[in-house]
N, C-alpha and C. Protein backbone atom coordinates (compact mmCIF):
# COMPACT_ATOMS: atom_id res chain seq x y z
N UNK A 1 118.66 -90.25 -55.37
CA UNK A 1 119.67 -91.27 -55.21
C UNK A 1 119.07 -92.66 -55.35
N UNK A 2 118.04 -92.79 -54.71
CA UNK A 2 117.35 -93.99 -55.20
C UNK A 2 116.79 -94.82 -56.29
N UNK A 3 116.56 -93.94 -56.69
CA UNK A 3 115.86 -93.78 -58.64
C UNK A 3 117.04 -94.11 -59.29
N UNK A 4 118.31 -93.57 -58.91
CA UNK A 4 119.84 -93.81 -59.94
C UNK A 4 120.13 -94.99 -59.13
N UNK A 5 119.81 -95.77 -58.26
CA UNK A 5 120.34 -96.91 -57.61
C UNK A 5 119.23 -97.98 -58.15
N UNK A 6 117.72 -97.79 -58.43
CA UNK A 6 117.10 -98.93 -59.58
C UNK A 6 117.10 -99.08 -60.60
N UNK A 7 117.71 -97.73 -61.48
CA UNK A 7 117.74 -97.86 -62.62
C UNK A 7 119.63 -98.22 -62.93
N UNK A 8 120.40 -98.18 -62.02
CA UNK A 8 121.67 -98.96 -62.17
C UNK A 8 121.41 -100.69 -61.81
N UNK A 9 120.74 -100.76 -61.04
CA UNK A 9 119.95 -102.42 -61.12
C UNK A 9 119.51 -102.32 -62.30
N UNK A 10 118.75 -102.12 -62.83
CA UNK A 10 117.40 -102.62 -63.82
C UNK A 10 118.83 -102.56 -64.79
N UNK A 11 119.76 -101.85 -65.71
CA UNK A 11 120.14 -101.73 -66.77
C UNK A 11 121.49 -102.90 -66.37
N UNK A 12 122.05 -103.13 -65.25
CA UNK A 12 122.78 -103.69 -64.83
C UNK A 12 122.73 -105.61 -64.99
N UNK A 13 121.36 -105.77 -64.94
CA UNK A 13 120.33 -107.00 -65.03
C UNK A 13 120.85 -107.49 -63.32
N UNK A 14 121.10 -106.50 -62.64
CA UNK A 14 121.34 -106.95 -61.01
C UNK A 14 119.19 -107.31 -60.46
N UNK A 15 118.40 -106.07 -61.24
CA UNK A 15 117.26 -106.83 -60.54
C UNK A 15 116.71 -107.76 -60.04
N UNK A 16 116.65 -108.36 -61.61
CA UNK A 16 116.28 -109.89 -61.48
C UNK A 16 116.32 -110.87 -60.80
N UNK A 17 117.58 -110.51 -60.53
CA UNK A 17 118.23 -111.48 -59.19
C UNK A 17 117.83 -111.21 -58.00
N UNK A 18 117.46 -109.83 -57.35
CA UNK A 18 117.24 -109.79 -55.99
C UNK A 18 116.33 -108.80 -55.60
N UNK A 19 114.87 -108.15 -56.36
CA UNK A 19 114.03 -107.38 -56.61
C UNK A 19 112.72 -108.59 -56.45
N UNK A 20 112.41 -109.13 -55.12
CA UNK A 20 111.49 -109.85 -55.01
C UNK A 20 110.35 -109.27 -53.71
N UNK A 21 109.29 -108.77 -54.34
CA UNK A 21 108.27 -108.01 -53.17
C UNK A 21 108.06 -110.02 -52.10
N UNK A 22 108.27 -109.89 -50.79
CA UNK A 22 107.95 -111.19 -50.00
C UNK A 22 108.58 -112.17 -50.80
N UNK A 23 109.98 -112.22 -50.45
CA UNK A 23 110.87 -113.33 -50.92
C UNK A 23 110.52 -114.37 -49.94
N UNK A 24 110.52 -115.24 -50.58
CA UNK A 24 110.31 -116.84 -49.93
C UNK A 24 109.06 -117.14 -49.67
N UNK A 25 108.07 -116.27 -50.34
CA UNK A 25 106.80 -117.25 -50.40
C UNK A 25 105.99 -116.93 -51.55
N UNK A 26 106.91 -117.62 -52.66
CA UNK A 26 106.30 -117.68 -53.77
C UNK A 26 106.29 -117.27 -54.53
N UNK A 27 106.35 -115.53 -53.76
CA UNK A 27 105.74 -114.63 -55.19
C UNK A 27 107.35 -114.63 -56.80
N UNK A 28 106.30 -114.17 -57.30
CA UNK A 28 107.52 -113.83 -58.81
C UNK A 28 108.05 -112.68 -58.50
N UNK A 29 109.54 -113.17 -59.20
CA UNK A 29 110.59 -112.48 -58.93
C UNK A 29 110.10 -111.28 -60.06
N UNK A 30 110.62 -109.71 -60.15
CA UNK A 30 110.54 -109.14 -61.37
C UNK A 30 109.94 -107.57 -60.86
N UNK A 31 110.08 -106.70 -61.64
CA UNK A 31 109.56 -105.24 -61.08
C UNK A 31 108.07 -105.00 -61.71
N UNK A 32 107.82 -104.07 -61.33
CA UNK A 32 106.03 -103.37 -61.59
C UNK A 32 106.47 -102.33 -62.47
N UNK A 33 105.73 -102.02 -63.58
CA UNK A 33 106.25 -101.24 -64.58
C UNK A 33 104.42 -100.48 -64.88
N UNK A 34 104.59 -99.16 -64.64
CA UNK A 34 103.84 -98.57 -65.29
C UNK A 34 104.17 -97.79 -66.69
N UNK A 35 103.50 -97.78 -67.97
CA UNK A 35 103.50 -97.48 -69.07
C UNK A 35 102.31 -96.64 -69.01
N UNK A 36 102.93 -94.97 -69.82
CA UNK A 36 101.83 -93.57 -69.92
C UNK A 36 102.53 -94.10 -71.42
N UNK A 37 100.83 -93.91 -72.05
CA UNK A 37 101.15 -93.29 -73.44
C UNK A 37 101.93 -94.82 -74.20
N UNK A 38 101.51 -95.91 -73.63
CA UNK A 38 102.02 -96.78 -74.21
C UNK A 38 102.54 -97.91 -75.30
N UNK A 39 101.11 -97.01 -76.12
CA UNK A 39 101.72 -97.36 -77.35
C UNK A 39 100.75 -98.58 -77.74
N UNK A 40 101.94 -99.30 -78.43
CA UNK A 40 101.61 -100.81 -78.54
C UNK A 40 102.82 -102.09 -77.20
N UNK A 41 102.97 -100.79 -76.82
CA UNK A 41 103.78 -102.10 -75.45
C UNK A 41 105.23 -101.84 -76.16
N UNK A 42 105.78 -101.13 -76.48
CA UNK A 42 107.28 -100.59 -77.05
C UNK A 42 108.03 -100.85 -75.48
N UNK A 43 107.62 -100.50 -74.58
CA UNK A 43 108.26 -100.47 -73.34
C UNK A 43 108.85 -101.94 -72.99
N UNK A 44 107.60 -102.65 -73.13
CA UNK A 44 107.47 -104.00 -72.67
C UNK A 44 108.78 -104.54 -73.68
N UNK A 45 108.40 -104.56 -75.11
CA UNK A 45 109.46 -104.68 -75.99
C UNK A 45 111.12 -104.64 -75.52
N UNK A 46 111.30 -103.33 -75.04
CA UNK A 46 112.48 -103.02 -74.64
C UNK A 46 112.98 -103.56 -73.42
N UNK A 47 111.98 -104.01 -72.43
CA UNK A 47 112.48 -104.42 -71.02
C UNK A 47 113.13 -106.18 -71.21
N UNK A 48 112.00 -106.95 -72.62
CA UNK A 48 111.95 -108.41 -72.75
C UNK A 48 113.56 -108.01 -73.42
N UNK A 49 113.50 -107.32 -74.36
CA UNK A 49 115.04 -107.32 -74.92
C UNK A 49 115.85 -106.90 -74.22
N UNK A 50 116.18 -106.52 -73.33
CA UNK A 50 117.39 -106.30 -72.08
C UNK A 50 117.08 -107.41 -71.17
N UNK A 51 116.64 -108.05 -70.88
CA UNK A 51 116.76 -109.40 -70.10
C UNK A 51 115.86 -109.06 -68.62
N UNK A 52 114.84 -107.96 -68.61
CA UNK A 52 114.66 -107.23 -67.40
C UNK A 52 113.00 -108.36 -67.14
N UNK A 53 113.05 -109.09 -66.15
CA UNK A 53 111.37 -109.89 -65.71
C UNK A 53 110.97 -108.68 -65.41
N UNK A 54 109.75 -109.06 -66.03
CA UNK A 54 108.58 -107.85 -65.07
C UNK A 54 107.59 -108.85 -64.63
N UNK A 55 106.87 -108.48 -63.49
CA UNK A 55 106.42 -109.31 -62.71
C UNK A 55 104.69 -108.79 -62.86
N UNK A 56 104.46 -107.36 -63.44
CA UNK A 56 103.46 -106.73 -63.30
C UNK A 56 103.97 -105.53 -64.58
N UNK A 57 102.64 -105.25 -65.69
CA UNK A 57 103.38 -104.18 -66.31
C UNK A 57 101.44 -103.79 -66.68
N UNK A 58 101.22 -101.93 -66.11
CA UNK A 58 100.55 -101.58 -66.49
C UNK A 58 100.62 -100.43 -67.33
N UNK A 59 99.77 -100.51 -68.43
CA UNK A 59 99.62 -99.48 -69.72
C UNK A 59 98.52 -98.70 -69.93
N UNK A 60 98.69 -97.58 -69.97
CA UNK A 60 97.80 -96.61 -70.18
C UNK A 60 97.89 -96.20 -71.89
N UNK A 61 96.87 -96.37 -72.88
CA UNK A 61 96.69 -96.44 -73.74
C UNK A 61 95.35 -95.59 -74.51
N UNK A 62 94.92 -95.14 -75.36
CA UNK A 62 93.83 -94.96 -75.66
C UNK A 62 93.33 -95.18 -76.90
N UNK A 63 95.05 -95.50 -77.80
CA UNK A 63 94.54 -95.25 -79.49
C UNK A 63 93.85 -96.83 -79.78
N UNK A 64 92.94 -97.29 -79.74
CA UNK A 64 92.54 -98.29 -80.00
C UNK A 64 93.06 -99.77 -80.98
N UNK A 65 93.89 -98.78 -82.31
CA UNK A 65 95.08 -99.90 -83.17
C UNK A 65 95.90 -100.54 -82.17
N UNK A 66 96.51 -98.78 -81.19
CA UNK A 66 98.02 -99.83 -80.77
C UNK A 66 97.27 -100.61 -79.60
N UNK A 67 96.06 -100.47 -79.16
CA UNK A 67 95.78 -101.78 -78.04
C UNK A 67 95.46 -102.78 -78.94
N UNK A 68 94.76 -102.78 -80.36
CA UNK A 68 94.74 -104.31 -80.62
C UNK A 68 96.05 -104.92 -81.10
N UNK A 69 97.32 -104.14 -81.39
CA UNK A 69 98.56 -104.91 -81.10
C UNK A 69 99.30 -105.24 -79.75
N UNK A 70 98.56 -104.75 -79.17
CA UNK A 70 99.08 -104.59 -77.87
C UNK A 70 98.68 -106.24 -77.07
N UNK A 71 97.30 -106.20 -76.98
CA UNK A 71 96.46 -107.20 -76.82
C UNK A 71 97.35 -108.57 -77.31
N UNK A 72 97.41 -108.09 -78.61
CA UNK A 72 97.71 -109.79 -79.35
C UNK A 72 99.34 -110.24 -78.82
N UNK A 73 99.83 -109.04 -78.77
CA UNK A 73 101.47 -109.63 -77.95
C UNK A 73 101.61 -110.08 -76.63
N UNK A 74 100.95 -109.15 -76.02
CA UNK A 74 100.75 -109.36 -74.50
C UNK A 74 99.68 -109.27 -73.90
N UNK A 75 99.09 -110.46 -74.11
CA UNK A 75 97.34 -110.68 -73.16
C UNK A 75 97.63 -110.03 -72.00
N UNK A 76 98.52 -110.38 -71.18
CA UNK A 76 98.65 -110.65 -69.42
C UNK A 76 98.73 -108.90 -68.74
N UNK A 77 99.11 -107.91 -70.04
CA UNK A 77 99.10 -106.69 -69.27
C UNK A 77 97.75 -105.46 -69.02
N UNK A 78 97.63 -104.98 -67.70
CA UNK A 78 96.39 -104.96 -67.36
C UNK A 78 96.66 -103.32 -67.77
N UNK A 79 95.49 -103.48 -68.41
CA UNK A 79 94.88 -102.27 -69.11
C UNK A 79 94.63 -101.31 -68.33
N UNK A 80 94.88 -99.72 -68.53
CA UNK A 80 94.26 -98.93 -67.38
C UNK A 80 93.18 -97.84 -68.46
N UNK A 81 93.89 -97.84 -69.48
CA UNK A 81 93.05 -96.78 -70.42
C UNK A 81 93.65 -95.61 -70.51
N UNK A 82 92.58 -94.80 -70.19
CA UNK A 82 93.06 -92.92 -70.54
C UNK A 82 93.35 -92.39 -69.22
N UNK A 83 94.73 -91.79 -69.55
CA UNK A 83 95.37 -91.52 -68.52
C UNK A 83 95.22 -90.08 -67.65
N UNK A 84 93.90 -89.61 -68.13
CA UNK A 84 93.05 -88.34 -67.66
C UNK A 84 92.30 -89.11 -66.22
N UNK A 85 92.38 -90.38 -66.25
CA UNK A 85 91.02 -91.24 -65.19
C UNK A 85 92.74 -92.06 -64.27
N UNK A 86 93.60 -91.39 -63.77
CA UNK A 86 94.22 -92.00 -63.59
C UNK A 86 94.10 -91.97 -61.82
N UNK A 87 93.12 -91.02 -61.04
CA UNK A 87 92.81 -91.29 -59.78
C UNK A 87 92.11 -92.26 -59.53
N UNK A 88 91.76 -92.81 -60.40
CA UNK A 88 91.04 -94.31 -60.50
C UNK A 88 91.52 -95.30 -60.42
N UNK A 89 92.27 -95.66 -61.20
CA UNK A 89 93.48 -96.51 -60.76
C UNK A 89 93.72 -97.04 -59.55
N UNK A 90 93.71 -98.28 -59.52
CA UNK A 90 93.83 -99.41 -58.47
C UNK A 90 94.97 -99.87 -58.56
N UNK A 91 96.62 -99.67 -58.27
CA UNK A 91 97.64 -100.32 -59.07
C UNK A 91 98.44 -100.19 -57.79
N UNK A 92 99.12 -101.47 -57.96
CA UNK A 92 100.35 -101.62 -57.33
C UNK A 92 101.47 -100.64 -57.63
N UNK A 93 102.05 -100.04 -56.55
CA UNK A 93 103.26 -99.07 -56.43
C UNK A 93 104.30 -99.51 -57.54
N UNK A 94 104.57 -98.86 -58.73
CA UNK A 94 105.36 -99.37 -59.84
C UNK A 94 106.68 -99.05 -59.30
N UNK A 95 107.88 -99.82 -59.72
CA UNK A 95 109.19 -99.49 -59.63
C UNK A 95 109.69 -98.86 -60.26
N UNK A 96 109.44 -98.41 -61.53
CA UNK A 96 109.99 -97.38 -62.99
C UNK A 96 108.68 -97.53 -63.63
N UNK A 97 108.39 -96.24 -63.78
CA UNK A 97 107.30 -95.17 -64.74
C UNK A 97 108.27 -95.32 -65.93
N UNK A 98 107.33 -95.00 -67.30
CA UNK A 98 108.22 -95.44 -68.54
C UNK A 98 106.55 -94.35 -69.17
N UNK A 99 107.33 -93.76 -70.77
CA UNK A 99 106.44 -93.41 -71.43
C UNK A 99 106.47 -92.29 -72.76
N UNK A 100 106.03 -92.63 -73.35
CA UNK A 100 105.95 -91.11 -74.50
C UNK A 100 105.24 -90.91 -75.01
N UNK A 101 104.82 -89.17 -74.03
CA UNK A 101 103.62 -88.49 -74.40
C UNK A 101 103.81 -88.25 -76.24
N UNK A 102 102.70 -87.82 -76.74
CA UNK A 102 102.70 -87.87 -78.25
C UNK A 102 102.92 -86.71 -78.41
């Protein structure tokens, strides 16, 4: 029930508006997005074109092309790599997992 109540926010563009981790001091408004299998940032693509802030968006990637397109569109998203090393991972609790295995 919860999962169908953020993803009726997120498609709704209700997030944006009121999806703030410590409202009133500072932080940016916007959700945590983890990306499996991410491509060249197709996700990211799709969230900027629906009007959705992300505040945090991490990608798990390995094919080396789609990170150097990846890179050149979006410096700011933090790399995790191969998603076999994913107990490693240091990441903030994402709000919507996104992805397509190959």
């Amino acid at each position: 029930m919860a999962g169908q109540l953020m993803l009726s926010r997120i498609f709704s563009g209700g997030l944006n508006e009121t999806h703030e981790r410590g409202a009133g001091d500072g932080v940016k408004k916007g959700i945590v997005v983890l990306s499996l299998f991410d491509g060249m940032s197709c996700g990211m693509i799709a969230l900027e074109r629906a009007g959705i802030i992300v505040k945090k968006y991490y990608a798990s990637e390995i094919d080396k092309y789609a990170q150097i397109v990846s890179e050149k569109n979006y410096p700011d998203i933090i790399r995790l790599g191969d998603i076999t090393k994913w107990r490693e991972w240091k990441i903030e609790k994402p709000d919507i997992i996104i992805g397509g295995s190959p």
